[in-house]
Protein backbone atom coordinates (compact mmCIF):
# COMPACT_ATOMS: atom_id res chain seq x y z
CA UNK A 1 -133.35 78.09 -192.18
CA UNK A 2 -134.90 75.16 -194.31
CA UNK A 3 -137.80 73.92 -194.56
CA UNK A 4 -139.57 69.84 -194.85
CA UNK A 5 -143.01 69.97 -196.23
CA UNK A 6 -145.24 66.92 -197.01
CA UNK A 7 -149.06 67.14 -197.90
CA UNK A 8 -151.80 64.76 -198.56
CA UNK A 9 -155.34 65.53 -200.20
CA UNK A 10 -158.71 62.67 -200.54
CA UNK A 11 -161.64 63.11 -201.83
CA UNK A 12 -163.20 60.71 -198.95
CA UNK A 13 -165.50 57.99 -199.53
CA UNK A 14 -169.06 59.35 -200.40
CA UNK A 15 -167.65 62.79 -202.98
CA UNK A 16 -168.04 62.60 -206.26
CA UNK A 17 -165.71 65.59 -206.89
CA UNK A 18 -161.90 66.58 -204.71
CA UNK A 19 -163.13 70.30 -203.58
CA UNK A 20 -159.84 70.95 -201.90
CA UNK A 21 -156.84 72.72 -203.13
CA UNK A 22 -153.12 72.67 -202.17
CA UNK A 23 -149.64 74.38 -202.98
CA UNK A 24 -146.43 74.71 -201.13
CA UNK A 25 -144.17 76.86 -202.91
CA UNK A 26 -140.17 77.80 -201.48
CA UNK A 27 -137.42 79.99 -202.72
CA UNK A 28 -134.28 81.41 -201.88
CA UNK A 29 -133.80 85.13 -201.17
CA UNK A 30 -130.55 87.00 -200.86
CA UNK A 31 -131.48 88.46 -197.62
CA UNK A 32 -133.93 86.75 -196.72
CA UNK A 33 -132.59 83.59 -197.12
CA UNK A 34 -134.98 80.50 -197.65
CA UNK A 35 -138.89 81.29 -197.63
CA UNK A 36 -142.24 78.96 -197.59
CA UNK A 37 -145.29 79.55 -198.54
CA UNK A 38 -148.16 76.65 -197.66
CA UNK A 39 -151.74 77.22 -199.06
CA UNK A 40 -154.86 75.71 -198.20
CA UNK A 41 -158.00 76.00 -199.79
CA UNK A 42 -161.48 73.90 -199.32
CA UNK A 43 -164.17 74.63 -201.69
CA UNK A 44 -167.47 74.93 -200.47
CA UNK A 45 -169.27 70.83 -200.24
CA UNK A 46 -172.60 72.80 -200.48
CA UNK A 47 -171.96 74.85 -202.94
CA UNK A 48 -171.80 74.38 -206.86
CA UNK A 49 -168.33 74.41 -208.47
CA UNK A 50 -166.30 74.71 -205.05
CA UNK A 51 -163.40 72.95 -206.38
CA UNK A 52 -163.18 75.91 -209.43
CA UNK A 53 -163.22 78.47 -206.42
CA UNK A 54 -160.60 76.46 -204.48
CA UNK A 55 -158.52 76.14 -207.79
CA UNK A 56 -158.83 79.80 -208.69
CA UNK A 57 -157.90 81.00 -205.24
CA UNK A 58 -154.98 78.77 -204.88
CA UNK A 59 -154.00 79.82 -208.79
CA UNK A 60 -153.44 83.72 -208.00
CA UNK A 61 -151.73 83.04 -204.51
CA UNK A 62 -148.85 81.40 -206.80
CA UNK A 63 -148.61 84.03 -209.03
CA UNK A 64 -148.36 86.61 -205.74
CA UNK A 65 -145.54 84.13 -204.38
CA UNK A 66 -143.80 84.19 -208.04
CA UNK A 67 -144.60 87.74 -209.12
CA UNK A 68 -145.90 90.26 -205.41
CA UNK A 69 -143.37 89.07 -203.73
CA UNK A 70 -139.93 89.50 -204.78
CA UNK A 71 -141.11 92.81 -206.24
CA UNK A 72 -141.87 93.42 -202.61
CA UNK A 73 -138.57 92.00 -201.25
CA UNK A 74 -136.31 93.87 -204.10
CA UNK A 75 -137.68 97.30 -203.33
CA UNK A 76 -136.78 96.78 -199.52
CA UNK A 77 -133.19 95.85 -200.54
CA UNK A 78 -133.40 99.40 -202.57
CA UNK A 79 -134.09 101.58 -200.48
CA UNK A 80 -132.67 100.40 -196.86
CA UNK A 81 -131.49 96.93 -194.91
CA UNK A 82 -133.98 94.30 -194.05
CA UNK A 83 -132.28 93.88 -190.52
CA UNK A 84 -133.73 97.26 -189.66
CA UNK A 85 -137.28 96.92 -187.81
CA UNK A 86 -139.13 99.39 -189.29
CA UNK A 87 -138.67 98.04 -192.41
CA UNK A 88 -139.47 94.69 -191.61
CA UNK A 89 -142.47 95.56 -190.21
CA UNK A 90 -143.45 97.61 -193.31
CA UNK A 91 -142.69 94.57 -195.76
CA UNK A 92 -145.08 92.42 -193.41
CA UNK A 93 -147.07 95.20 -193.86
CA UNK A 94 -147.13 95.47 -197.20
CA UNK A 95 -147.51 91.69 -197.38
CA UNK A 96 -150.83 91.75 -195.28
CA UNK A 97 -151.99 94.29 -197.78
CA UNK A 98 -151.54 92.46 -200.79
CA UNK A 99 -152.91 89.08 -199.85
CA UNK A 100 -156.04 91.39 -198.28
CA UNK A 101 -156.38 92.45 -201.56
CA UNK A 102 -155.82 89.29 -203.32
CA UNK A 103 -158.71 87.95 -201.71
CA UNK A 104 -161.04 90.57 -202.57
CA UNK A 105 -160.49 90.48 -205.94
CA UNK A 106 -161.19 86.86 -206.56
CA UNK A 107 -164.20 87.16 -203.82
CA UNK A 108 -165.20 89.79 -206.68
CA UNK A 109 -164.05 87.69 -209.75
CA UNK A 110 -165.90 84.11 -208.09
CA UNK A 111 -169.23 86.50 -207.49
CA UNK A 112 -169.18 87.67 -211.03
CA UNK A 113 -168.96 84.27 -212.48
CA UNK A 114 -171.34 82.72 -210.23
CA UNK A 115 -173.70 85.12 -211.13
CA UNK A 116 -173.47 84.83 -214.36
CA UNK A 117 -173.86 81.46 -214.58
CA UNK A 118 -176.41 81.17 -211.84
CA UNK A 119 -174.74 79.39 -208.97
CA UNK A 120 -173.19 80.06 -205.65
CA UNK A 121 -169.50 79.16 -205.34
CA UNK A 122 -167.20 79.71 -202.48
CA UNK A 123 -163.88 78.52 -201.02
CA UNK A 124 -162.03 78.84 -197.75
CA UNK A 125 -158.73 79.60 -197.51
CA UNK A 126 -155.64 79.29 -194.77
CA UNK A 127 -152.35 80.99 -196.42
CA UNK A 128 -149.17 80.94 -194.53
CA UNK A 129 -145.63 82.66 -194.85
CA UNK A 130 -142.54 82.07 -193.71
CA UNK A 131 -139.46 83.66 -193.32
CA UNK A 132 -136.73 85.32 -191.95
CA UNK A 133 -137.57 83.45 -188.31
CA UNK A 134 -141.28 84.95 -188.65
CA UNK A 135 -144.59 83.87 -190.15
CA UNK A 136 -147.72 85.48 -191.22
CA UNK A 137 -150.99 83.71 -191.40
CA UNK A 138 -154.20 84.76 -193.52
CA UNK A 139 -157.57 83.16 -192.69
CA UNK A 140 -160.67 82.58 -194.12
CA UNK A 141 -163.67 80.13 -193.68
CA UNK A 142 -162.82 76.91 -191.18
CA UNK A 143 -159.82 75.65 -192.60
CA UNK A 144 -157.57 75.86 -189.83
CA UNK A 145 -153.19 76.53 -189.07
CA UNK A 146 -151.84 75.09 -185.63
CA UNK A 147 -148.36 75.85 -184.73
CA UNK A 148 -146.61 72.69 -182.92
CA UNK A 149 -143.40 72.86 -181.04
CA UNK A 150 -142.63 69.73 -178.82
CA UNK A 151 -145.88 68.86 -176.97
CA UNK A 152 -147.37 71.71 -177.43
CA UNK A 153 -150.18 72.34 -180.08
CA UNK A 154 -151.43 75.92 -180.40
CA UNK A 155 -154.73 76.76 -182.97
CA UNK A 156 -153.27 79.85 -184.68
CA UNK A 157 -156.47 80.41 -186.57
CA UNK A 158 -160.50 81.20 -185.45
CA UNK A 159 -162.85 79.70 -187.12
CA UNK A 160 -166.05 82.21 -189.20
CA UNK A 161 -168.86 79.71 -188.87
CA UNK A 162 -171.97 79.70 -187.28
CA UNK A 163 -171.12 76.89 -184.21
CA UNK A 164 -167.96 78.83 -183.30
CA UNK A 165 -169.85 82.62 -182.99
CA UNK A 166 -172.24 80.23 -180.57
CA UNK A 167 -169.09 78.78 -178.54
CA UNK A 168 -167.69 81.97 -178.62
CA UNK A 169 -170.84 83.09 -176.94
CA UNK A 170 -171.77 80.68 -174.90
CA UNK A 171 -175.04 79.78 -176.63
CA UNK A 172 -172.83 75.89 -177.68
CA UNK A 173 -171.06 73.57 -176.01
CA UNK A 174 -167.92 71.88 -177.89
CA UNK A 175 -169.75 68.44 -177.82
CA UNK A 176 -173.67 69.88 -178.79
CA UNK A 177 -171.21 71.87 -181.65
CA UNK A 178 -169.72 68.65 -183.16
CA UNK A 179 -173.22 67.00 -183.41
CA UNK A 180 -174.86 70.50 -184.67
CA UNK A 181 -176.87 69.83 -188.23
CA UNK A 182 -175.01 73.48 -188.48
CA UNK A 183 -171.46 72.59 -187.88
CA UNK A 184 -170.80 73.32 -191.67
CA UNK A 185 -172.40 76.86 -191.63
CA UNK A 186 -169.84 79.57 -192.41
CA UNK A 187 -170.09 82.98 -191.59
CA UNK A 188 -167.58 84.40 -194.48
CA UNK A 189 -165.53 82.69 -197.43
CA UNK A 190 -164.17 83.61 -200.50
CA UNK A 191 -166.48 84.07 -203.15
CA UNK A 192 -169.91 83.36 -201.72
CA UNK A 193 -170.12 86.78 -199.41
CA UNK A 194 -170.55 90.25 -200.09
CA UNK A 195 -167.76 91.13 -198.14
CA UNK A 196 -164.76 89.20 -196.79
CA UNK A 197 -162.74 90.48 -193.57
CA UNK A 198 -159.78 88.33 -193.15
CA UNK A 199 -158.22 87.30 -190.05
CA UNK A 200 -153.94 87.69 -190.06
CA UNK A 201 -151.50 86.57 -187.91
CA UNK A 202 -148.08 86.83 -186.89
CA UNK A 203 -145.82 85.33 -184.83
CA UNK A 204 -141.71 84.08 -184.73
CA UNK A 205 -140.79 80.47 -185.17
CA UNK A 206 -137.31 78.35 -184.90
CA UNK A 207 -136.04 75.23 -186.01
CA UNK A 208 -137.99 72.59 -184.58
CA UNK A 209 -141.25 74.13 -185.13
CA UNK A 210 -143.95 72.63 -187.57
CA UNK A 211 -147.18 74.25 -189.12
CA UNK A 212 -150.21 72.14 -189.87
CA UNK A 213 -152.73 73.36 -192.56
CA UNK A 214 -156.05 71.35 -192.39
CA UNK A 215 -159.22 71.44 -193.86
CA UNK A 216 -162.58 70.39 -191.74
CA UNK A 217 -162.55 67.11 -193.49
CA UNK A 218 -159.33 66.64 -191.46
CA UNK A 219 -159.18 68.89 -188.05
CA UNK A 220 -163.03 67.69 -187.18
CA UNK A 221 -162.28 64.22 -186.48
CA UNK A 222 -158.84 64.76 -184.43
CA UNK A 223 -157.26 65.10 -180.94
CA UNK A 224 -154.35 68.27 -181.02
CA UNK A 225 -152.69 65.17 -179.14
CA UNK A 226 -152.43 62.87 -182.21
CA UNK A 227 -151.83 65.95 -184.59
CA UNK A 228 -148.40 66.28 -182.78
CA UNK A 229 -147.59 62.65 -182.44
CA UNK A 230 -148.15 62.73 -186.08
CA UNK A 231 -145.38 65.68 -186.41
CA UNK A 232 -142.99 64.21 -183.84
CA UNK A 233 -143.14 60.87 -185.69
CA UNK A 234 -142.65 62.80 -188.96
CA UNK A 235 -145.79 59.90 -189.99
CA UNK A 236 -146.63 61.71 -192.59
CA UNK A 237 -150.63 63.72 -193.40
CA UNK A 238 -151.99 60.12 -195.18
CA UNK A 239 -151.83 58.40 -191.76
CA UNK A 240 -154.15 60.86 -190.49
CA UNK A 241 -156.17 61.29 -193.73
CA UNK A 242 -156.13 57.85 -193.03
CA UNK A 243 -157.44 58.04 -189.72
CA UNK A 244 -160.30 59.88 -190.12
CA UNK A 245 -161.46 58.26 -192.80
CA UNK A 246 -161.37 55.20 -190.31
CA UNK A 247 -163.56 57.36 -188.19
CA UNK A 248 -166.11 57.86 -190.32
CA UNK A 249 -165.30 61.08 -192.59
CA UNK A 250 -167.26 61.67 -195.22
CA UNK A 251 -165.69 65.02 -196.36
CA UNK A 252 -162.79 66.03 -198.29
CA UNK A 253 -159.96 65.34 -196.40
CA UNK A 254 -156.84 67.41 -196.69
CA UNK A 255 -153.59 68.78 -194.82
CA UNK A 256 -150.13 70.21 -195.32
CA UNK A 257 -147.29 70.26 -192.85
CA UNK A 258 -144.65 72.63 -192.58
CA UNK A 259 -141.60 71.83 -190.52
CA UNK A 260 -139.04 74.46 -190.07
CA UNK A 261 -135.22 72.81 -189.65
């Protein structure tokens, strides 16, 4: 299994400051054979300092990708083979655990600094893992992961923010939720609440298949319909950084794609 990546990131035509964070990191295990890891984190526009929250977050999931994780892999390998399921599910597992915790401690580390300095800072954050024909997803915030094979566009993620819980309920319509003076309100991200509960995911993939990682800036303005045109045409994220901008985005804009060969 290999993997083509590309990623794009703008700071859009009315910020003063890029609040958006990327990384795509690979490597090559013995048993595992290739792995990718795609990161993407949006500071909060609202908030002061988002793009030191987005940076920070993004910062320790590299060292978990270069440090966590082939401690994690090696002591599989020790003590019994990866084919076997029950270990495989307790790497995942242990996986989950670790980016869980990960995430609380720079929700901790981002509160203690904004505190102490008087200011509110906050970041979402999408974090996806591949390997071995499986993926894991972590999600916080609005940034959003869709899974495209062929045709087919699937949201992995759910949005925390305030217009979703009213979709979810009934209370907003799609349309009166794009035009909502609210449509910005989260209910949880990194740094900026008391307590975080992260959404994971998992699922099996095959060649062919293609993540996309997107920030609001990006997924607001966007038909799933030209999201996998995009893919299929292997266009590249600027033409649809590009294309939203055309639209009128005002936000950071910023995506990653993921396309597993």
């Amino acid at each position: 299994m290999t993997f083509k990546t590309d990623a794009h990131t703008d700071i859009g035509p009315k910020k003063s400051v890029n609040q958006d964070a990327l990384l795509i990191k690979q490597a090559k295990s013995k048993n595992m054979g290739q792995i990718c890891m795609a990161c993407l984190c949006d500071g909060m526009g609202g908030l002061s300092c988002g793009e030191v929250a987005s940076a920070t977050l993004v910062d320790r999931v590299d060292g978990w990708f270069n440090r966590e994780l082939p401690q994690i892999l090696a002591a599989e390998n020790n003590t019994t083979q990866l084919e076997d399921y029950s270990c495989e599910m307790d790497y995942w597992g242990r996986i989950e655990l670790q980016w869980n915790g990960l995430a609380e401690e720079i929700n901790k580390k981002l509160g203690e600094y904004g505190s102490s300095k008087g200011i509110m800072l906050g970041t979402t954050i999408t974090l996806l893992l591949i390997m071995n024909d499986k993926y894991l997803v972590m999600s916080i915030g609005d940034s959003r992961v869709y899974r495209i094979e062929g045709e087919n566009i699937e949201q992995i993620t759910h949005d925390h923010s305030y217009i979703q819980r009213e979709m979810d309920a009934g209370r907003m319509t799609p349309e009166e939720a794009l035009n909502s003076k609210e449509k910005s309100v989260l209910l949880q991200c990194v740094g900026a609440s008391k307590e975080i509960k992260p959404d994971f995911f998992r699922g099996e993939t095959k060649k062919g298949v293609s993540f996309l990682l997107c920030s609001d800036g990006l997924w607001r303005k966007l038909e799933g319909k030209e999201m996998v045109e995009n893919v299929a045409k292997n266009s590249g994220i600027k033409e649809l950084v590009n294309l939203v901008k055309d639209r009128g985005e005002t936000d950071n804009i910023s995506g990653l794609v993921v396309r597993v060969d």
